[in-house]
N, C-alpha and C. Protein backbone atom coordinates (compact mmCIF):
# COMPACT_ATOMS: atom_id res chain seq x y z
N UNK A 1 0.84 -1.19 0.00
CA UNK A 1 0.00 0.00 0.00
C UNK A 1 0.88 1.25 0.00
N UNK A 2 0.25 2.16 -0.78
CA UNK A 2 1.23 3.41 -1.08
C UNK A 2 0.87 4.07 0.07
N UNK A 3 1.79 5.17 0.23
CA UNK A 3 1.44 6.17 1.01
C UNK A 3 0.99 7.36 0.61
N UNK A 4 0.18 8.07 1.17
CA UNK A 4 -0.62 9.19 0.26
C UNK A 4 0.68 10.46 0.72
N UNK A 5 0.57 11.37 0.03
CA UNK A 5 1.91 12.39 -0.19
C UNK A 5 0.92 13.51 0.58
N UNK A 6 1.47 14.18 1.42
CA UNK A 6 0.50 15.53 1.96
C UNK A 6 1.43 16.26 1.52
N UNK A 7 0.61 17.76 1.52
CA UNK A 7 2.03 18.97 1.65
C UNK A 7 2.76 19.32 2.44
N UNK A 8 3.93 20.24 2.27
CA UNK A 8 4.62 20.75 3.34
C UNK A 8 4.29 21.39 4.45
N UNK A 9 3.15 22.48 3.74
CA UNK A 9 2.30 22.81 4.91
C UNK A 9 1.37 21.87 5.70
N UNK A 10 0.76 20.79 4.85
CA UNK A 10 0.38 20.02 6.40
C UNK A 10 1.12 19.05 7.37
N UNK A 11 2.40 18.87 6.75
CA UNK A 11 3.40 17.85 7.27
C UNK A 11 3.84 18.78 8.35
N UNK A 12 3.82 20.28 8.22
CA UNK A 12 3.86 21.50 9.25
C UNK A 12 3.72 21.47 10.27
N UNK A 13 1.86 21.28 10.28
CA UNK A 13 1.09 21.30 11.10
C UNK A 13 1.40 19.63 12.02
N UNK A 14 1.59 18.73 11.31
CA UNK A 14 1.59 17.35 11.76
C UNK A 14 2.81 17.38 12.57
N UNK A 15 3.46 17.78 12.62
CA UNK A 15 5.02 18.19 13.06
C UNK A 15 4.78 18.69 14.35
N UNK A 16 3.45 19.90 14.47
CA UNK A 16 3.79 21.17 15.07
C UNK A 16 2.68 20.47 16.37
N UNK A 17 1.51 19.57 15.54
CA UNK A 17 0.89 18.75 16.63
C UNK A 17 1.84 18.33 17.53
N UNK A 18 2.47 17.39 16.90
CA UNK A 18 3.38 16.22 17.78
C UNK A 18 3.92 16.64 18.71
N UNK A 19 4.86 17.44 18.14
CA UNK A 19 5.42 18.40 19.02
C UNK A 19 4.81 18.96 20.32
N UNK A 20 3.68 19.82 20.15
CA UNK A 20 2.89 20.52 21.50
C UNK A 20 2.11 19.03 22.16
N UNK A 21 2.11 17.93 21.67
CA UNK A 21 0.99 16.54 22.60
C UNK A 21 2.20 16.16 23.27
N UNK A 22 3.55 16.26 22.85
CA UNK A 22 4.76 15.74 23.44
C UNK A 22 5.16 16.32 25.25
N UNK A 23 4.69 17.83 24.39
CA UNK A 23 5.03 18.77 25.19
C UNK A 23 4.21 18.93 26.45
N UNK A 24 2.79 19.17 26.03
CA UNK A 24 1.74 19.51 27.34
C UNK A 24 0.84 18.55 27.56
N UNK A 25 0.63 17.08 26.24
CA UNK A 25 -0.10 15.73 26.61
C UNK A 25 -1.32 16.18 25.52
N UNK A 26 -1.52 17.03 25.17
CA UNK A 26 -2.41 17.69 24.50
C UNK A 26 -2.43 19.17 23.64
N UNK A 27 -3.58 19.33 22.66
CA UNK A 27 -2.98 20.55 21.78
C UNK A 27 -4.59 21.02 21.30
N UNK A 28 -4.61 22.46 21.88
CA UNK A 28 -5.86 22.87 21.05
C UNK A 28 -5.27 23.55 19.54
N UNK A 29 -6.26 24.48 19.17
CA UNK A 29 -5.98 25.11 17.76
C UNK A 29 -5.55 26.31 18.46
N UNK A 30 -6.08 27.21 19.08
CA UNK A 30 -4.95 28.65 19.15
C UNK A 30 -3.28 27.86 19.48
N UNK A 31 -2.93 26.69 20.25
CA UNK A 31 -1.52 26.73 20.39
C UNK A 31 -0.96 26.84 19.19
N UNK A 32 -1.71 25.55 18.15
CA UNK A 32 -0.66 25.36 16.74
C UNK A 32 -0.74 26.78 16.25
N UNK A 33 -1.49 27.51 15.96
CA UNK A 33 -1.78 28.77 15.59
C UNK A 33 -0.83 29.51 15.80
N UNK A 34 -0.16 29.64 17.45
CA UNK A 34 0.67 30.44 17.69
C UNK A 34 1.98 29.72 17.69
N UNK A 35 1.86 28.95 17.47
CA UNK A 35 3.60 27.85 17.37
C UNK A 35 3.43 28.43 15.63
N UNK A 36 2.76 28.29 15.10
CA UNK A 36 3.38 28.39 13.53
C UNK A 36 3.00 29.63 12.98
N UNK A 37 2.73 30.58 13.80
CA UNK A 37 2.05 31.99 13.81
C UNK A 37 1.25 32.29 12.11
N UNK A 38 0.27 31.79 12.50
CA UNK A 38 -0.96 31.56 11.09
C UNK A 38 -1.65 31.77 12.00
N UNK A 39 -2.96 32.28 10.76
CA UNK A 39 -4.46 33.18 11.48
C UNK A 39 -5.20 31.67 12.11
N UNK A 40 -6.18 31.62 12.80
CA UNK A 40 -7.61 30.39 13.24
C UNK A 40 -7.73 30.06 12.14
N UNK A 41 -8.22 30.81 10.94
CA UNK A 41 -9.05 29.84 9.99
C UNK A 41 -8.09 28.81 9.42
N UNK A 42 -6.77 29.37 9.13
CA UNK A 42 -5.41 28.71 8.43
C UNK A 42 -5.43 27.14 9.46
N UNK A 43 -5.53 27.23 10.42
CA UNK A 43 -5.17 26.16 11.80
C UNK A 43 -6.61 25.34 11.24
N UNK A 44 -7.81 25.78 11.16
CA UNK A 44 -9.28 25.27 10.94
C UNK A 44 -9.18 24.25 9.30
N UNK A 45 -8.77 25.01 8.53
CA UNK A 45 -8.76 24.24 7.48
C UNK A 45 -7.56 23.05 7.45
N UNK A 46 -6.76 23.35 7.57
CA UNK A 46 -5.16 22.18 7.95
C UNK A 46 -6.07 21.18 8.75
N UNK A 47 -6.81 21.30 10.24
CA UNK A 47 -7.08 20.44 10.60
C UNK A 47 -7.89 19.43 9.89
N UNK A 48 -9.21 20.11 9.03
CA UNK A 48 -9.92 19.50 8.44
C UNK A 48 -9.40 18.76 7.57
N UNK A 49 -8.52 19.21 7.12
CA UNK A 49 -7.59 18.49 5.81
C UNK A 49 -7.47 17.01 6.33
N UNK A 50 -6.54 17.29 7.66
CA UNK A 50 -6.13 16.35 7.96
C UNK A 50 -6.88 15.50 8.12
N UNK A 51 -7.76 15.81 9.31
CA UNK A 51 -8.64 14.79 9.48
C UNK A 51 -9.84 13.91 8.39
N UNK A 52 -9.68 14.74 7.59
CA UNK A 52 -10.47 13.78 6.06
C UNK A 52 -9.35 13.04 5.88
N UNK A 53 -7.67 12.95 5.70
CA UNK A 53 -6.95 11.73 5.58
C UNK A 53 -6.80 11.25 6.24
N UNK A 54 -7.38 11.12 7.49
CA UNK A 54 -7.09 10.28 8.86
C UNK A 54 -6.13 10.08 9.63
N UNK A 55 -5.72 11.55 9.62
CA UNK A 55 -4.30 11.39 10.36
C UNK A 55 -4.59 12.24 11.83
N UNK A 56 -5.48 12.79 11.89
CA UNK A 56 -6.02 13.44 13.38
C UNK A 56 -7.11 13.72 13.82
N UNK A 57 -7.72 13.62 15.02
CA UNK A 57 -9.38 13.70 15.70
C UNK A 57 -9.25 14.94 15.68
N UNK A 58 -10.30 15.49 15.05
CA UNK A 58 -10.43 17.02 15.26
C UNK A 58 -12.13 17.36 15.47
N UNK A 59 -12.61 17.47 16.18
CA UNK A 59 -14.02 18.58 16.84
C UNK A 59 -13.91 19.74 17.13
N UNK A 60 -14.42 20.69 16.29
CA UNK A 60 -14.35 22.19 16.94
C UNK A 60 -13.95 22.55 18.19
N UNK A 61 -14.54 22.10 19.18
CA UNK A 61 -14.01 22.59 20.33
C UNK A 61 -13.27 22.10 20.99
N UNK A 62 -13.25 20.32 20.41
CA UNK A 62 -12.10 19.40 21.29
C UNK A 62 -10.74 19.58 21.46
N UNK A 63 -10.34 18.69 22.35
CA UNK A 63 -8.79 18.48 22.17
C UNK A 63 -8.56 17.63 20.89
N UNK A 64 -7.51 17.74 20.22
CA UNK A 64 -6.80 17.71 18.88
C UNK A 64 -5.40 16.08 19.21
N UNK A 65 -6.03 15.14 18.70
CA UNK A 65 -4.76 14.34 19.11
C UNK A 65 -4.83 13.72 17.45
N UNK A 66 -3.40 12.74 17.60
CA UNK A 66 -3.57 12.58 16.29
C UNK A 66 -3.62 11.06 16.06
N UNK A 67 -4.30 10.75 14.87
CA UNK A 67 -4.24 8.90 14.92
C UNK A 67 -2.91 8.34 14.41
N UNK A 68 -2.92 6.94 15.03
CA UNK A 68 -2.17 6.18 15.21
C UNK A 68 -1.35 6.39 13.46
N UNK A 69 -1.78 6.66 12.38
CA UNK A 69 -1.30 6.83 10.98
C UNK A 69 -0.63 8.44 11.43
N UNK A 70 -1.62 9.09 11.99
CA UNK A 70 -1.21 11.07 11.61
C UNK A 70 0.65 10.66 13.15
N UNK A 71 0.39 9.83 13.95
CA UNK A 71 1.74 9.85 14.51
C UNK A 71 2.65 9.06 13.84
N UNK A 72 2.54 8.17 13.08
CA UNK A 72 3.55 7.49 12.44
C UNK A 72 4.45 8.88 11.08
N UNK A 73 3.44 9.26 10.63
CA UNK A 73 4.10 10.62 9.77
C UNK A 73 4.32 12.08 9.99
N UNK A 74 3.98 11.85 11.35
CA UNK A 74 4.47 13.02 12.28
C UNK A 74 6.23 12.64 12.90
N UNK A 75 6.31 11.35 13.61
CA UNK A 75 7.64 10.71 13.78
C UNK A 75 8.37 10.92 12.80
N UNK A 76 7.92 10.23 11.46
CA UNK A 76 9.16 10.51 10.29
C UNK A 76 9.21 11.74 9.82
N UNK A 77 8.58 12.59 9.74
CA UNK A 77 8.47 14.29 9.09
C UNK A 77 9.65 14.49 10.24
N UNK A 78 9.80 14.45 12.01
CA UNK A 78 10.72 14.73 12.72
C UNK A 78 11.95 13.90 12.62
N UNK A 79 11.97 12.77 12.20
CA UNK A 79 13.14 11.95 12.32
C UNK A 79 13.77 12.78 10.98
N UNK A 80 13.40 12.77 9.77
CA UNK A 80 14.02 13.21 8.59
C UNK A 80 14.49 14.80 9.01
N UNK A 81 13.41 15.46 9.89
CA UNK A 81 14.36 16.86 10.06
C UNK A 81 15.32 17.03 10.87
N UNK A 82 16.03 15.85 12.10
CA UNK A 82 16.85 15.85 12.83
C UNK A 82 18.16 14.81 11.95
N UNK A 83 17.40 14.22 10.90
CA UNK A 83 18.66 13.82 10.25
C UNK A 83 19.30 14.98 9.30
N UNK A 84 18.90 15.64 9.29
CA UNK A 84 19.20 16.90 8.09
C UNK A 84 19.76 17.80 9.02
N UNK A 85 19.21 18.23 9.99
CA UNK A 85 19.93 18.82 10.78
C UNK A 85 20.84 18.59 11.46
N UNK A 86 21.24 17.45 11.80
CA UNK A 86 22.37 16.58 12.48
C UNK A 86 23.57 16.66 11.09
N UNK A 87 23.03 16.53 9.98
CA UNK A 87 23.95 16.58 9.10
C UNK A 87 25.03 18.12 8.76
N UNK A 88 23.68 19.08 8.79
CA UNK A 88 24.04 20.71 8.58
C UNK A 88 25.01 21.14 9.49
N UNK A 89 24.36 20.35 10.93
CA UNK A 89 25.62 21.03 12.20
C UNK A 89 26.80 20.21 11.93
N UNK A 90 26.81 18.97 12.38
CA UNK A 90 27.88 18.11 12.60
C UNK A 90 28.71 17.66 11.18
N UNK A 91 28.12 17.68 9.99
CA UNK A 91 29.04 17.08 8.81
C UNK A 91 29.16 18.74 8.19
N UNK A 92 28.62 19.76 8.01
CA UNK A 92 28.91 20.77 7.47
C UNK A 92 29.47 21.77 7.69
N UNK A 93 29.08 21.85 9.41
CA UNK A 93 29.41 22.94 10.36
C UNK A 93 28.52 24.33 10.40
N UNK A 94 27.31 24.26 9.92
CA UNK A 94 26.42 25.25 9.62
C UNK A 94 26.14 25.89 10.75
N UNK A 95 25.72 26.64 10.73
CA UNK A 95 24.79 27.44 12.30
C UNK A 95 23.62 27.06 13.02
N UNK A 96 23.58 26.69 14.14
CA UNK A 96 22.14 26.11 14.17
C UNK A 96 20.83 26.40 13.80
N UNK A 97 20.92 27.84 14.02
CA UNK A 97 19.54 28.99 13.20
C UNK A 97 19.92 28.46 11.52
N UNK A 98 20.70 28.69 11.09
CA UNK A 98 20.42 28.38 9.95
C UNK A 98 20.17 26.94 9.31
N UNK A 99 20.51 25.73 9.89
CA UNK A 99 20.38 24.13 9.90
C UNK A 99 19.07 23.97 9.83
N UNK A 100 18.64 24.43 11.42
CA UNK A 100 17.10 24.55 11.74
C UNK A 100 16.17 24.98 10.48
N UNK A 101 16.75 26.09 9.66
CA UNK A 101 15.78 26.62 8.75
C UNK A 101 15.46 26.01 7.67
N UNK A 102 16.87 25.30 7.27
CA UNK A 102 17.24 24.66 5.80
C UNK A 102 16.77 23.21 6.37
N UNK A 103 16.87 22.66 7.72
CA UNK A 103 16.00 21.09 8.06
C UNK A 103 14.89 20.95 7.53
N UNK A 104 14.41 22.33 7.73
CA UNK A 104 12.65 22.14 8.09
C UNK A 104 12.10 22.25 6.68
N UNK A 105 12.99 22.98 5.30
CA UNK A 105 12.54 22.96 4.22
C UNK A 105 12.86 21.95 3.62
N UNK A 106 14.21 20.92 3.81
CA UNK A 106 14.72 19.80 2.89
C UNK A 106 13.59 18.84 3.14
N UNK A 107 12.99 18.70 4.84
CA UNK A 107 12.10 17.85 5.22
C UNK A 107 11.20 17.24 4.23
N UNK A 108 10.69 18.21 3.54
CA UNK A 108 9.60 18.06 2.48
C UNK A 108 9.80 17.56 1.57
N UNK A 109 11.03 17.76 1.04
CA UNK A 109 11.40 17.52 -0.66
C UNK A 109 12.75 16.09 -0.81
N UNK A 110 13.31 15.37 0.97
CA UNK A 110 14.37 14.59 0.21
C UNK A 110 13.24 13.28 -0.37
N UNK A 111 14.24 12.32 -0.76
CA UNK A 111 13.42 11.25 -1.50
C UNK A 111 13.86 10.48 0.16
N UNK A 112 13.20 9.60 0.04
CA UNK A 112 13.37 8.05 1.05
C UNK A 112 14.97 7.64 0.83
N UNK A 113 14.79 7.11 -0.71
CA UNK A 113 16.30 6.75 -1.13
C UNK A 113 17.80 8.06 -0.57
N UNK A 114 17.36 8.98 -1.00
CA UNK A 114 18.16 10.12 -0.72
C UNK A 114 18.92 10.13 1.20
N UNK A 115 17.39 10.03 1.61
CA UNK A 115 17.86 9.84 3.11
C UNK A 115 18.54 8.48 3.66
N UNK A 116 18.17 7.76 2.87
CA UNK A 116 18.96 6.46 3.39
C UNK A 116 20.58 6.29 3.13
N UNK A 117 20.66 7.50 1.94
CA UNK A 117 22.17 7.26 1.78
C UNK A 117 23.07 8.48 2.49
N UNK A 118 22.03 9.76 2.95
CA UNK A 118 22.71 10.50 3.77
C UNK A 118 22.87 9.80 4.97
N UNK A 119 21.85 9.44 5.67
CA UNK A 119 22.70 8.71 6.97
C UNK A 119 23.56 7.87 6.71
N UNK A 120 23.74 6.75 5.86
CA UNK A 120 25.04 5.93 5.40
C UNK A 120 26.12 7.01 5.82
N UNK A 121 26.03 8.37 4.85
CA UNK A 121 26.73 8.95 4.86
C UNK A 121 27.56 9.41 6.09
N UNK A 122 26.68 9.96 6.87
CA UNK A 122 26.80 10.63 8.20
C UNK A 122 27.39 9.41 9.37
N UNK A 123 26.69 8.30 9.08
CA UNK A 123 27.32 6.25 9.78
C UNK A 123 29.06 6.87 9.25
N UNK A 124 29.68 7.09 8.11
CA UNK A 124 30.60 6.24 7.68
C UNK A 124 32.06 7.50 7.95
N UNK A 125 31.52 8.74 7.87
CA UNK A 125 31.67 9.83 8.80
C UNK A 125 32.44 9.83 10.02
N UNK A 126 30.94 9.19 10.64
CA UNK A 126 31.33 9.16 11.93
C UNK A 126 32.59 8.06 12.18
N UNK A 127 32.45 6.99 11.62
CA UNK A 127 33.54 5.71 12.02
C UNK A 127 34.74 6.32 10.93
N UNK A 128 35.07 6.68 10.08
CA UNK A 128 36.15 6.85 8.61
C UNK A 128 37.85 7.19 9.78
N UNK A 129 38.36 6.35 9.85
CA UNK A 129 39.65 7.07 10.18
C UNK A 129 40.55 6.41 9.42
N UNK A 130 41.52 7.24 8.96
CA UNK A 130 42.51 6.89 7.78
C UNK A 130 44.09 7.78 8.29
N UNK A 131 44.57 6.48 8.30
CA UNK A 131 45.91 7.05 8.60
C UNK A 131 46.40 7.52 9.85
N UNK A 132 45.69 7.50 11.26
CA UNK A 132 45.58 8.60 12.17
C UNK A 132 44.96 9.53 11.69
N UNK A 133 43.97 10.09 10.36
CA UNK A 133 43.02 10.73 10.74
C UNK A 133 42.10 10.81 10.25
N UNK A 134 41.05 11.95 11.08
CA UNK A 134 39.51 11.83 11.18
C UNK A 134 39.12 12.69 9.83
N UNK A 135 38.84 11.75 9.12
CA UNK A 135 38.31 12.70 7.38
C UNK A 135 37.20 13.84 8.03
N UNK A 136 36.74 13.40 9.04
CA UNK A 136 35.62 14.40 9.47
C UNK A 136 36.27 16.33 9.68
N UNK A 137 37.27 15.76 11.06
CA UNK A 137 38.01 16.64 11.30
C UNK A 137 39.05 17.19 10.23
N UNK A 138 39.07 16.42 9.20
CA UNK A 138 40.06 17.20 8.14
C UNK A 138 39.45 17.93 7.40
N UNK A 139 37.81 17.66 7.15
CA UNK A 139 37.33 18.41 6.57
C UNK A 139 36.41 19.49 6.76
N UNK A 140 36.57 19.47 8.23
CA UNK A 140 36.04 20.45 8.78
C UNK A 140 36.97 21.60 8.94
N UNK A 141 37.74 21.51 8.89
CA UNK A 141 39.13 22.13 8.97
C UNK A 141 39.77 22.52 7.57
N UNK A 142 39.43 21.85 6.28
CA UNK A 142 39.06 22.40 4.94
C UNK A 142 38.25 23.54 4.91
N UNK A 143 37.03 23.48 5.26
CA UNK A 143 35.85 24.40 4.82
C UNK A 143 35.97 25.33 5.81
N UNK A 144 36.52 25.50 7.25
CA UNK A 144 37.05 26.54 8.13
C UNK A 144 37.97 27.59 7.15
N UNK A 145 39.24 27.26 6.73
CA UNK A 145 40.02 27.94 6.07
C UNK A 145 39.37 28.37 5.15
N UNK A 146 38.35 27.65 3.76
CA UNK A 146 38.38 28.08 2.68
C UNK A 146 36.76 29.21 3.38
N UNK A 147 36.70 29.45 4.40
CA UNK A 147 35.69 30.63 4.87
C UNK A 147 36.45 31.70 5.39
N UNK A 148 37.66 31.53 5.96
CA UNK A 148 38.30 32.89 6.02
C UNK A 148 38.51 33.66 4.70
């Protein structure tokens, strides 16, 4: 069975759920609202969205949790942005404000395949020592200089 493709903006919101049920056990609509600073109606329609693909309980006035499908692609929407970001800081040396920014947009667009070979990547990284040394540290120490 395929998986149905949502957008970035609702993979957003699915993200931004998880996140605040993690956080306080629960999530109305003004929180996501103000976590992703969008108007009520913007928060009103996303939910509905969602919940026609069955990825979250949503009632006007209820609490907002998400189903057992809307947390399985809430987990990977976060696992794929902490692998991207783990990559930006630690294999690139990026800034964290800026990692954070560029995580949250690659999130959307790598392929499956793509991510499976960046973590390889980031696995082989981490273990690579040649010679007495750390290709990591040599090349972090490349892209230091060629920024002065």
């Amino acid at each position: 069975m395929r998986k149905k493709k949502i957008s970035a903006s609702l993979e957003d919101y699915l993200e931004t759920i998880y996140e605040i049920i993690e956080e306080k056990q629960g999530v109305k609509a003004i929180e996501i609202s103000r976590r992703l600073k969008v108007g009520r109606s913007s928060v009103t329609e996303a939910l509905k969205n969602l919940a026609e693909k069955k990825l979250v309980n949503y009632g006007r006035y209820d609490v907002i949790s998400l189903t057992p499908a809307g947390e399985r692609a809430a987990r990977e929407i976060q696992f794929k942005h902490q692998v991207l970001y783990d990559f930006l800081v630690n294999i690139l040396g990026v800034n964290e404000d800026e990692a954070q920014n560029n995580a949250c947009r690659l999130e959307h667009v790598i392929s499956e395949n793509v991510l499976k070979r960046l973590i390889l990547f980031i696995e082989f990284n981490k273990n690579f020592h040649c010679a007495d040394h750390n290709y990591l540290e040599e090349f972090k120490k490349f892209y230091s200089e060629k920024e002065e």
